[in-house]
Protein backbone atom coordinates (compact mmCIF):
# COMPACT_ATOMS: atom_id res chain seq x y z
CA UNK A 1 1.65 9.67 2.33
CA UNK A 2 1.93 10.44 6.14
CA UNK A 3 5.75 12.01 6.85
CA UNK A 4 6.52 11.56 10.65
CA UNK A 5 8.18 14.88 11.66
CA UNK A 6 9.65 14.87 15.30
CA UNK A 7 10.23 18.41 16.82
CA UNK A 8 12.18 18.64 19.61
CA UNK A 9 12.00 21.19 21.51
CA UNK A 10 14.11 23.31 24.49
CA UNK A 11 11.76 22.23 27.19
CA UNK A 12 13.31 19.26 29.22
CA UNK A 13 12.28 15.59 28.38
CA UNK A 14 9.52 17.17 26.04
CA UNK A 15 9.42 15.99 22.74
CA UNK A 16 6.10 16.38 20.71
CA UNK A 17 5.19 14.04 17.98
CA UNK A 18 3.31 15.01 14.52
CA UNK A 19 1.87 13.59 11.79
CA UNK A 20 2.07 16.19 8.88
CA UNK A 21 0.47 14.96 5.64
CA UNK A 22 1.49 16.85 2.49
CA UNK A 23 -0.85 18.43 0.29
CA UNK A 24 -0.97 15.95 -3.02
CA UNK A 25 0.79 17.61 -6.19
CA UNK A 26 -2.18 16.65 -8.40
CA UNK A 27 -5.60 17.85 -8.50
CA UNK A 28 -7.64 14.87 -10.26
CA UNK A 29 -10.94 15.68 -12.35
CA UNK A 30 -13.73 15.46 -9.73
CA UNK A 31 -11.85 18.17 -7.54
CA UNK A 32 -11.43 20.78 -10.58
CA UNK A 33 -15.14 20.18 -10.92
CA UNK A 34 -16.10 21.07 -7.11
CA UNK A 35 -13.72 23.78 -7.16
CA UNK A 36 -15.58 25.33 -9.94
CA UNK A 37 -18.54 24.71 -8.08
CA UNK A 38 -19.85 21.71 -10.20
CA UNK A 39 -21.07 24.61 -12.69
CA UNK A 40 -20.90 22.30 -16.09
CA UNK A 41 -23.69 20.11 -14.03
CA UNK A 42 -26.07 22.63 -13.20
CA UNK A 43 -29.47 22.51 -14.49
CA UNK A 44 -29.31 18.74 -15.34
CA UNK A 45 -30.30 15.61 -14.14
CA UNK A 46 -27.11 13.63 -13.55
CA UNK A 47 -26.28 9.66 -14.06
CA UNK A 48 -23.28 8.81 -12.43
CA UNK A 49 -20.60 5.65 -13.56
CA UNK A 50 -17.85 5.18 -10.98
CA UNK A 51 -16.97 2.93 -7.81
CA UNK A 52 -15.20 3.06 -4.88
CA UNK A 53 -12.02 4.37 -6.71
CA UNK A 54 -14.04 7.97 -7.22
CA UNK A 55 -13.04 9.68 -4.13
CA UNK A 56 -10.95 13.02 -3.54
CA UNK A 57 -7.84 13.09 -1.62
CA UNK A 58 -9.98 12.72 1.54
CA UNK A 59 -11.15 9.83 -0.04
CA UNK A 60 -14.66 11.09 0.12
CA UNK A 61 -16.68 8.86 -2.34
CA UNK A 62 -17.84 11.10 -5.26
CA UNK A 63 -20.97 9.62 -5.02
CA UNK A 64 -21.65 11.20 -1.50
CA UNK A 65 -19.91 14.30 -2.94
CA UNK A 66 -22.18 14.97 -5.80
CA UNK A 67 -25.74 13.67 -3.86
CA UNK A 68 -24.77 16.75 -1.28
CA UNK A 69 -23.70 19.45 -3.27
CA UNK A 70 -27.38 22.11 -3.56
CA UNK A 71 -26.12 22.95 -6.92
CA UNK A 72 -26.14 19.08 -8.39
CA UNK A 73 -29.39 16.76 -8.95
CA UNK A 74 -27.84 13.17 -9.19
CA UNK A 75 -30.86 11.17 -10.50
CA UNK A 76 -29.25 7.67 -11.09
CA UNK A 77 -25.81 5.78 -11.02
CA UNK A 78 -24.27 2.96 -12.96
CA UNK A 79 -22.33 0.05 -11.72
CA UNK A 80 -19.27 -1.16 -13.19
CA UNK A 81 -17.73 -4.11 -12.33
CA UNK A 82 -17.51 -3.89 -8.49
CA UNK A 83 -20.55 -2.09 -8.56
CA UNK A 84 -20.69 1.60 -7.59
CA UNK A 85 -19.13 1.24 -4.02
CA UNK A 86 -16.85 -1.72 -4.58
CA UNK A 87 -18.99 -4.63 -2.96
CA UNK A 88 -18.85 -7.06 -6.11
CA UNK A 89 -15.72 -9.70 -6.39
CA UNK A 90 -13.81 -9.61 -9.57
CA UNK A 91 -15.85 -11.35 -12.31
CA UNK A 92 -19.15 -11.10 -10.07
CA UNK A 93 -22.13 -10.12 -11.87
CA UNK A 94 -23.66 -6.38 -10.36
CA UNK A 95 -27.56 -6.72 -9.66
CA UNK A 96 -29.66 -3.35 -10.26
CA UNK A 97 -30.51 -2.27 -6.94
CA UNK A 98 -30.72 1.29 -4.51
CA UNK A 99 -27.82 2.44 -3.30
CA UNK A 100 -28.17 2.39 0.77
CA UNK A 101 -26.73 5.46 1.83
CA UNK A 102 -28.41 7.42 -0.93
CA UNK A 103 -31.82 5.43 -1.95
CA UNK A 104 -30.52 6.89 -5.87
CA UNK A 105 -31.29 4.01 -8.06
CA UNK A 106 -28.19 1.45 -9.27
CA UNK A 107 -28.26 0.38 -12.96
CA UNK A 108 -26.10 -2.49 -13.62
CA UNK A 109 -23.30 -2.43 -16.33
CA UNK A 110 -21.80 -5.43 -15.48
CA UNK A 111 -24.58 -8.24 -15.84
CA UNK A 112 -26.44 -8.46 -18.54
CA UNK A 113 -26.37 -5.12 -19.54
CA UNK A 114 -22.90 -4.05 -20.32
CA UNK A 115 -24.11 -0.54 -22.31
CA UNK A 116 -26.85 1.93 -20.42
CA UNK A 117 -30.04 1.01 -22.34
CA UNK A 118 -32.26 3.81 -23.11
CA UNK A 119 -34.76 3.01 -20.98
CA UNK A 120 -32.35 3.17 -18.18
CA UNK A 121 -31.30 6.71 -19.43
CA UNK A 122 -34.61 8.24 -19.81
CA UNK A 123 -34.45 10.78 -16.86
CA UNK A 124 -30.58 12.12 -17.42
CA UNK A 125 -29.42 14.92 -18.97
CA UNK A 126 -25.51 14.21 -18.79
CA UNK A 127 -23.32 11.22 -17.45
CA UNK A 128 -20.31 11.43 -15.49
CA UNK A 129 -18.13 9.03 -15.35
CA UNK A 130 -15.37 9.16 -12.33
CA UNK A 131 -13.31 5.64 -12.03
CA UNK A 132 -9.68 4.91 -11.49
CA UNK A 133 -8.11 2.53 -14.15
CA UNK A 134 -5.34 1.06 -14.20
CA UNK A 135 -3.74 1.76 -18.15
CA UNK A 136 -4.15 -1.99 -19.59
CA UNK A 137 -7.03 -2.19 -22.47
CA UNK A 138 -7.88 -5.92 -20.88
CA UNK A 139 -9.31 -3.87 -17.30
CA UNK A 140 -13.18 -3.71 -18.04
CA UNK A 141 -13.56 0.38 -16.72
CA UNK A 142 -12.60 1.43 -20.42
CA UNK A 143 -14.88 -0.87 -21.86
CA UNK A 144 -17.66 0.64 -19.50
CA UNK A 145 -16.70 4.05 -20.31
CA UNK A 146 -16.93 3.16 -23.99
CA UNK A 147 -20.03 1.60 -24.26
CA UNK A 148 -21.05 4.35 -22.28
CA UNK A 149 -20.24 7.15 -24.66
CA UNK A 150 -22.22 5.22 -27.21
CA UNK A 151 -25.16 5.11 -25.01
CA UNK A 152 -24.98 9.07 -24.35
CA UNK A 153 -24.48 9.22 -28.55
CA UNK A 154 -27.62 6.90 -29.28
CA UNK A 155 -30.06 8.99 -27.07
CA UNK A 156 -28.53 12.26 -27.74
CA UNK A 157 -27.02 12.78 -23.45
CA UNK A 158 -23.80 15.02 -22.57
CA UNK A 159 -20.93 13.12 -21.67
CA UNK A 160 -18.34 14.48 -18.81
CA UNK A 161 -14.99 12.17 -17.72
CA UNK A 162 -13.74 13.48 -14.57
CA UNK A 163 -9.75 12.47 -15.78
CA UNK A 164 -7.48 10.48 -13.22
CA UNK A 165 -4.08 9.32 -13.51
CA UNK A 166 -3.16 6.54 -15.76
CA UNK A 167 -0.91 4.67 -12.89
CA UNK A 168 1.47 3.30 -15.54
CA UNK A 169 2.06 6.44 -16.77
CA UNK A 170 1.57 8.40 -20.04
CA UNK A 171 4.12 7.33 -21.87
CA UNK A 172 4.56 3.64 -22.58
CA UNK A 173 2.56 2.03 -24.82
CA UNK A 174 3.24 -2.03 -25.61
CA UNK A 175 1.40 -4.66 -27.48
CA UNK A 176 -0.78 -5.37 -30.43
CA UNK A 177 -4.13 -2.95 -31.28
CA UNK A 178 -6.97 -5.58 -30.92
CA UNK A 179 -8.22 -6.55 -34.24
CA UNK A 180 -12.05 -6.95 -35.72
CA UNK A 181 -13.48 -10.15 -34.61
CA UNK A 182 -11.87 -10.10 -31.46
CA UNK A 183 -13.77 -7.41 -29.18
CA UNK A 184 -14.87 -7.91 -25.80
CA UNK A 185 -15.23 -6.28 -22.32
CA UNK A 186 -11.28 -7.29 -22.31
CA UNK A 187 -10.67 -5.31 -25.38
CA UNK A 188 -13.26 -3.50 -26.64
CA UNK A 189 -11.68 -1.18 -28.95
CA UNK A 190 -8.49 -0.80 -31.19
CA UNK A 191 -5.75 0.28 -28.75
CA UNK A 192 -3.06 -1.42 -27.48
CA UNK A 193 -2.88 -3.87 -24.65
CA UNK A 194 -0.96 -0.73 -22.92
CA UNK A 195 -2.16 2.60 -24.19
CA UNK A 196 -0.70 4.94 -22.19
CA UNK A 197 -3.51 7.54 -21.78
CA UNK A 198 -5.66 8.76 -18.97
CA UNK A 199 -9.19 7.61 -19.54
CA UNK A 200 -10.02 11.47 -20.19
CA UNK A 201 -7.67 11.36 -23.11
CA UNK A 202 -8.66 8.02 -24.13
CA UNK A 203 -12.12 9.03 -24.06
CA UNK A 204 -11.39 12.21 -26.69
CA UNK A 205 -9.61 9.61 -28.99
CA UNK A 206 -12.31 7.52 -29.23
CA UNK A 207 -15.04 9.86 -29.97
CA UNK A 208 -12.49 12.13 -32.17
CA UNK A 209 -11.41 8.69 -34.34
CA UNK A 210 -15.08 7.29 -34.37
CA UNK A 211 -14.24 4.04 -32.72
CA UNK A 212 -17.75 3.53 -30.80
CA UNK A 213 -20.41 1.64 -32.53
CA UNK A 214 -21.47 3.09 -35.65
CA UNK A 215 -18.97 5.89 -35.92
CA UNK A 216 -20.77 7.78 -33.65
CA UNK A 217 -19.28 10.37 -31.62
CA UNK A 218 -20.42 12.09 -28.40
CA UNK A 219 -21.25 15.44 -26.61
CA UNK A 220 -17.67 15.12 -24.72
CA UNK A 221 -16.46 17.43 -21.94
CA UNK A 222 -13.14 16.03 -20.13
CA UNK A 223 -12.39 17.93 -16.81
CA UNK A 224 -8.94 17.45 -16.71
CA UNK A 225 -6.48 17.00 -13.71
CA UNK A 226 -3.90 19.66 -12.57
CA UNK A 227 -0.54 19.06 -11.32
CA UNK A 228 0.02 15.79 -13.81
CA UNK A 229 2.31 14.91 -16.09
CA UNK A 230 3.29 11.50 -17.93
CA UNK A 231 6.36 10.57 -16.21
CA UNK A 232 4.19 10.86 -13.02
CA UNK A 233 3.70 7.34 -11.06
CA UNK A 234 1.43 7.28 -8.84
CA UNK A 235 2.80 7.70 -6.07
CA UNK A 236 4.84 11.14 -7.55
CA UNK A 237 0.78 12.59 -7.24
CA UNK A 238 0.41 12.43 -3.33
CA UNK A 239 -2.69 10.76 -4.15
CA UNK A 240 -4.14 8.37 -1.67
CA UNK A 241 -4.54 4.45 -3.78
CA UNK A 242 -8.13 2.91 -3.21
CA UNK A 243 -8.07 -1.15 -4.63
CA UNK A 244 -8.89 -0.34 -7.83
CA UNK A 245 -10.17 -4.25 -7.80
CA UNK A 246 -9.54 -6.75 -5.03
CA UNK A 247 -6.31 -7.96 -6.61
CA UNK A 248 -5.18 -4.43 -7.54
CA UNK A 249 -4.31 -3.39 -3.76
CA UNK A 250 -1.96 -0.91 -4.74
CA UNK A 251 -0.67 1.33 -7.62
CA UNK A 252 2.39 -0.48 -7.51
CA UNK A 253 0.50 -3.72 -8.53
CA UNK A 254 -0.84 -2.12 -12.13
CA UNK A 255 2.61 -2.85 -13.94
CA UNK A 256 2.40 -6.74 -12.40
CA UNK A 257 -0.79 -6.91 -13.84
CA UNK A 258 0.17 -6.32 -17.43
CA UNK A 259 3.45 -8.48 -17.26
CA UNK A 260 1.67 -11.80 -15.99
CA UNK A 261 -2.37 -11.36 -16.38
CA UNK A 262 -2.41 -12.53 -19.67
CA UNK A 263 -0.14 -16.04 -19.10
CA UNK A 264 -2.74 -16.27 -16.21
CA UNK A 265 -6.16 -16.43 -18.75
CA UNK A 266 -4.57 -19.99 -19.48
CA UNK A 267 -4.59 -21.37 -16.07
CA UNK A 268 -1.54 -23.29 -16.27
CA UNK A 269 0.69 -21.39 -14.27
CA UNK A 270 -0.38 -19.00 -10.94
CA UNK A 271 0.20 -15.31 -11.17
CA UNK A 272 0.07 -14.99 -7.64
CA UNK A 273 -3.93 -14.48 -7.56
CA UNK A 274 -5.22 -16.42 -4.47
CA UNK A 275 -2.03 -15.27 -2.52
CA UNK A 276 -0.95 -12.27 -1.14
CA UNK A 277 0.93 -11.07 -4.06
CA UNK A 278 -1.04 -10.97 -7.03
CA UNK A 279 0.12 -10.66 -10.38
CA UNK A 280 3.60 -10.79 -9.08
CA UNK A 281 3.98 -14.86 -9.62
CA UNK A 282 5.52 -17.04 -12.12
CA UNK A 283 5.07 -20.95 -10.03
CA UNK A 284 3.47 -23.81 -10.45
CA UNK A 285 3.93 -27.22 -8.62
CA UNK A 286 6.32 -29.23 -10.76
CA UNK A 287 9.20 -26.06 -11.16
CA UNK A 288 12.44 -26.14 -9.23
CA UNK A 289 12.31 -22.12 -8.41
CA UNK A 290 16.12 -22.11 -7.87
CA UNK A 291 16.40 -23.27 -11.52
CA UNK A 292 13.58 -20.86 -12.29
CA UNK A 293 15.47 -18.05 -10.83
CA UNK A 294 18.56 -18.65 -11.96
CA UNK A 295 17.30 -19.00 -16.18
CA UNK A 296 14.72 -15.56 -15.54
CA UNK A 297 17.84 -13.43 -14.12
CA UNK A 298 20.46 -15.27 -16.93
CA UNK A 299 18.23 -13.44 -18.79
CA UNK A 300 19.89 -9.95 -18.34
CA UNK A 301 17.15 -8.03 -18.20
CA UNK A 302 17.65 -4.22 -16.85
CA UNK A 303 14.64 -3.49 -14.32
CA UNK A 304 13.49 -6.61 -12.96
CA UNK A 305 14.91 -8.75 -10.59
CA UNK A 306 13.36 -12.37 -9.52
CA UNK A 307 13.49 -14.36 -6.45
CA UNK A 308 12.94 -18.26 -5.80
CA UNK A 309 9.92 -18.83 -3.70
CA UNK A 310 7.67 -21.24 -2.94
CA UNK A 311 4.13 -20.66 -1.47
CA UNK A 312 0.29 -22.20 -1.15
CA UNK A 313 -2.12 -19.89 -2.49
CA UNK A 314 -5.49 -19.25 0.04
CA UNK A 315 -7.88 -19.68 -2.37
CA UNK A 316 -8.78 -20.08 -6.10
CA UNK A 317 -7.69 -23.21 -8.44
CA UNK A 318 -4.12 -24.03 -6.64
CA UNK A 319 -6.10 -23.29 -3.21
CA UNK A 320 -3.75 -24.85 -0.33
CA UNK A 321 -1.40 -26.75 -3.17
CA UNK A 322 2.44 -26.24 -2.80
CA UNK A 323 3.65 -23.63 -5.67
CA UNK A 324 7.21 -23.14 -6.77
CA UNK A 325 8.05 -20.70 -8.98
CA UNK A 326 9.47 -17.07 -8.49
CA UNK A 327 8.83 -13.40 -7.08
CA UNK A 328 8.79 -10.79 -9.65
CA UNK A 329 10.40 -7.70 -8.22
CA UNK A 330 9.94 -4.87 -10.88
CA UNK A 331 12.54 -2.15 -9.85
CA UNK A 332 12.02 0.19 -13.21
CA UNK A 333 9.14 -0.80 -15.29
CA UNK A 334 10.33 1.86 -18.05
CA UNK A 335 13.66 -0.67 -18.65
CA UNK A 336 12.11 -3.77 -19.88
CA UNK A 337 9.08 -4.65 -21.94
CA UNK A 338 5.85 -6.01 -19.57
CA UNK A 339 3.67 -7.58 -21.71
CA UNK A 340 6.44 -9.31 -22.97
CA UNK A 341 7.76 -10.78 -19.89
CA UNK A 342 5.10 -13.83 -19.56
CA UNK A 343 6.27 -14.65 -22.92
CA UNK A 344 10.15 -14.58 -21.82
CA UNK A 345 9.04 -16.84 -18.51
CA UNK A 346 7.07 -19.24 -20.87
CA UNK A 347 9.97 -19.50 -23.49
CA UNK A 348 12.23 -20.76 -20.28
CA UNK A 349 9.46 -22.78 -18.85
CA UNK A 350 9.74 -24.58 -22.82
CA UNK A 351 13.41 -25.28 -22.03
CA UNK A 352 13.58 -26.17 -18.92
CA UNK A 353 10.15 -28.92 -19.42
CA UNK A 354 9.73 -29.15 -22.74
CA UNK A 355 7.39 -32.41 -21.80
CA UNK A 356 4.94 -29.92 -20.24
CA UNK A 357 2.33 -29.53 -23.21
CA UNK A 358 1.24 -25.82 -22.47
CA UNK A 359 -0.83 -25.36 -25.68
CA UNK A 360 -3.00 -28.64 -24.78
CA UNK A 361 -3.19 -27.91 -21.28
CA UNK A 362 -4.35 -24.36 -22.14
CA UNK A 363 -6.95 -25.45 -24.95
CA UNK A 364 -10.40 -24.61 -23.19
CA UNK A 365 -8.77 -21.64 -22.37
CA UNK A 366 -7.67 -20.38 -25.89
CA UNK A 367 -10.85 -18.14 -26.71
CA UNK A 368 -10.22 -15.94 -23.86
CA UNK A 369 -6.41 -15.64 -23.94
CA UNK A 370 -7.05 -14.03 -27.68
CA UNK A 371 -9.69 -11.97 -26.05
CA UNK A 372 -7.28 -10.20 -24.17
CA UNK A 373 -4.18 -10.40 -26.17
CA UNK A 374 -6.72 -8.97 -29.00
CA UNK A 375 -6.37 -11.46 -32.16
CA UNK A 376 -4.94 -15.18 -32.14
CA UNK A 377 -1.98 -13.90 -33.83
CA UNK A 378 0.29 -13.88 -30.52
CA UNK A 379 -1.14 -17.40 -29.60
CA UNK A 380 -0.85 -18.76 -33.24
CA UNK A 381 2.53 -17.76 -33.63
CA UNK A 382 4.11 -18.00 -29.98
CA UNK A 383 3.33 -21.94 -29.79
CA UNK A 384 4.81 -23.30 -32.76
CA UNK A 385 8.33 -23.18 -30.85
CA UNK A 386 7.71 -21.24 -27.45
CA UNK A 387 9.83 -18.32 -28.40
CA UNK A 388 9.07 -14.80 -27.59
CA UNK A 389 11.69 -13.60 -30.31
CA UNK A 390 8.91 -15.11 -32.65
CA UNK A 391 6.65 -13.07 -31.21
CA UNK A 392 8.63 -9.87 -30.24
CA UNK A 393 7.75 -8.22 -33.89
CA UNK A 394 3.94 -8.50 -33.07
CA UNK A 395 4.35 -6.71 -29.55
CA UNK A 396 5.90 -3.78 -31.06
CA UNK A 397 3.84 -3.06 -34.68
CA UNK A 398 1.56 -1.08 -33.38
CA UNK A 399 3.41 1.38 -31.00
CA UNK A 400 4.30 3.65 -32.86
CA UNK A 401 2.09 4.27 -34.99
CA UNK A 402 -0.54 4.45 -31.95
CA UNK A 403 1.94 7.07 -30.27
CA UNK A 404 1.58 9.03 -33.14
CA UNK A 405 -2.28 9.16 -33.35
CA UNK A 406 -2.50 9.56 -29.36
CA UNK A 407 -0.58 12.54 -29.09
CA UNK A 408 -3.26 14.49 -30.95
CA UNK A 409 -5.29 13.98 -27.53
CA UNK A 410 -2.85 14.72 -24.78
CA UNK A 411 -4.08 17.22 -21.95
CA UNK A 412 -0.71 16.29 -20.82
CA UNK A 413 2.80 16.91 -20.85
């Protein structure tokens, strides 16, 4: 973050402006690696996985990084969603293609290949994997780095996470662990909706517990940050933000994501996606948002505030219609639980038009909202009577216990 610093000095109607930009408190993985010279790389041909989130706090792109450095040979990269430079929408399937700064090959994980197959592996020696994610298990860069590790475990290829920081934080964790039967790129493994983890610690639990296919595990080397720790936010690392997805514009944005995203999957209400504030929406055309505003805040919840608005998204489904609804303002996201809060809106919604039929409205939509909320236990229960106290004992099962088996694999304090 720039800080404007205005010296004046003893010379007459002189005064000399500077921008001074502080040196960020945390070092994240793919520094550490070029400040030990890349030496866990050498000798080996290198696939990279990452986007336009891997950059260093000049917000050089890691790609560019590693294809310059003498002492690395980066044979091929691997797109994510976005692709490996961020030129994919949200959703948008990533061709195969040559990178055009670099002519290094492109192998797409976000088509119809969602795992590296082997014979897109055949000239690598080790995998790095360098992407900024966002905490929530329903944002597909975990499932990539997953499915990943169980490539590098099927055909026998080192494994190296160059660790970030988890922008929510490394200590809360909410919702269910996704169940058997329900697996997807939105949840591909047993962890909860919010695991709070980096993805360098998240990738040591889930080679240490054997949760990729086939209870495999993986040669694993994490190069972890320095400077973190897991009351951090992001902006407490000095780290400069790149969109982590075109609707994630900002760190702040992450803890939005997590406490309306999942209301959103049934397409009955706007989260703010098509508007300038995404994820930060509860509106839809028929609500009186004074009303609105008025039940959410009667609520008395500690660390979130919200605001009447009303607004016509640019694009998307309610492109150009009038919405009415509120502003969530989230002034301490440690206070109040997020996942839950799409379930507190919806219980009000019940009350206040208990003639709009949700559940029916919602039905061709029910598949993926269990996708991401990991079973249909949340959706069974929650619309018998539209209560979130129904539901509360289901959001918190698994925390605990999950806390308990995580902190075996903190780098962290």
């Amino acid at each position: 973050m720039l800080r404007k610093i205005l010296f004046f000095l003893l010379f007459p109607g002189v005064i000399f402006i500077t921008d001074i930009k502080s040196q960020p408190k945390v070092k994240t993985g793919l520094e550490v690696l070029f400040s030990e010279n890349f030496k866990i790389l050498h000798g080996k041909r290198v696939g990279l996985i990452t986007n336009q989130t891997g950059v260093d706090s000049k917000l050089k792109s890691t790609i560019d990084i590693l294809f310059e450095a003498p002492e690395v040979n980066l044979v091929a990269m691997y797109g994510p969603e976005h692709g490996v430079r961020g030129d994919y929408s949200a959703g948008e399937h990533v061709d195969s293609y040559k990178d055009e700064k670099t002519g290094v090959p492109v192998y797409s994980l976000y088509g119809k290949t969602r795992k590296p197959a082997r014979e897109m592996l055949k000239n690598i020696d080790v995998l790095v994997y360098d992407i900024q994610d966002i905490g929530c298990r329903s944002y597909t860069f975990i499932s990539t780095l997953g499915y990943a590790m169980e490539a590098a475990a099927e055909n026998n290829i080192d494994f190296v996470v160059l660790d970030r920081p988890n922008p929510l934080g490394g200590i809360k964790i909410e919702g269910p662990i996704a169940e058997e039967g329900y697996f997807s790129m939105v949840s591909a493994f047993p962890i909860p909706y919010v695991y709070g983890l980096t993805c360098g610690e998240l990738a040591y639990l889930l080679n240490e517990e054997k949760l990729l296919s086939g209870n495999r595990s993986c040669n694993l080397t994490v190069v972890s940050m320095k400077g973190w720790n897991r009351k951090m936010t992001f902006e407490d690392t000095g780290l400069e933000w790149v969109l982590s997805s075109p609707h994630i514009p900002r760190p702040s944005t992450a803890p939005y994501y997590v406490a309306t995203g999942v209301m959103g999957e049934l397409q009955v209400f706007t989260e703010g996606v098509g508007y300038t504030l995404p994820f930060q929406m509860f509106a839809a055309e028929w609500i009186d948002p004074h009303k609105l505003a008025d039940a959410m805040n009667g609520l008395g919840l500690e660390g979130v505030i919200f605001r009447p608005v009303v607004f016509k998204p640019y694009y998307g489904k309610w492109a150009k219609k009038e919405m009415k609804g509120v502003q969530i303002h989230i002034v301490d996201a440690d206070k109040f639980n997020l996942m839950g809060l799409q379930f507190m809106f919806m219980d009000v919604h019940h009350r206040m038009y208990p003639d709009i039929d949700v559940y029916t409205l919602s039905e061709k939509r029910h598949a993926m909202f269990d996708k991401v909320t990991g079973s249909s236990k949340i959706r069974e229960t929650f619309f018998k009577n539209y209560k979130y106290s129904d539901i509360e004992p289901i959001m918190y099962e698994d925390v605990e216990s999950f806390r308990d088996l995580s902190r075996r694999y903190y780098l962290y304090k």
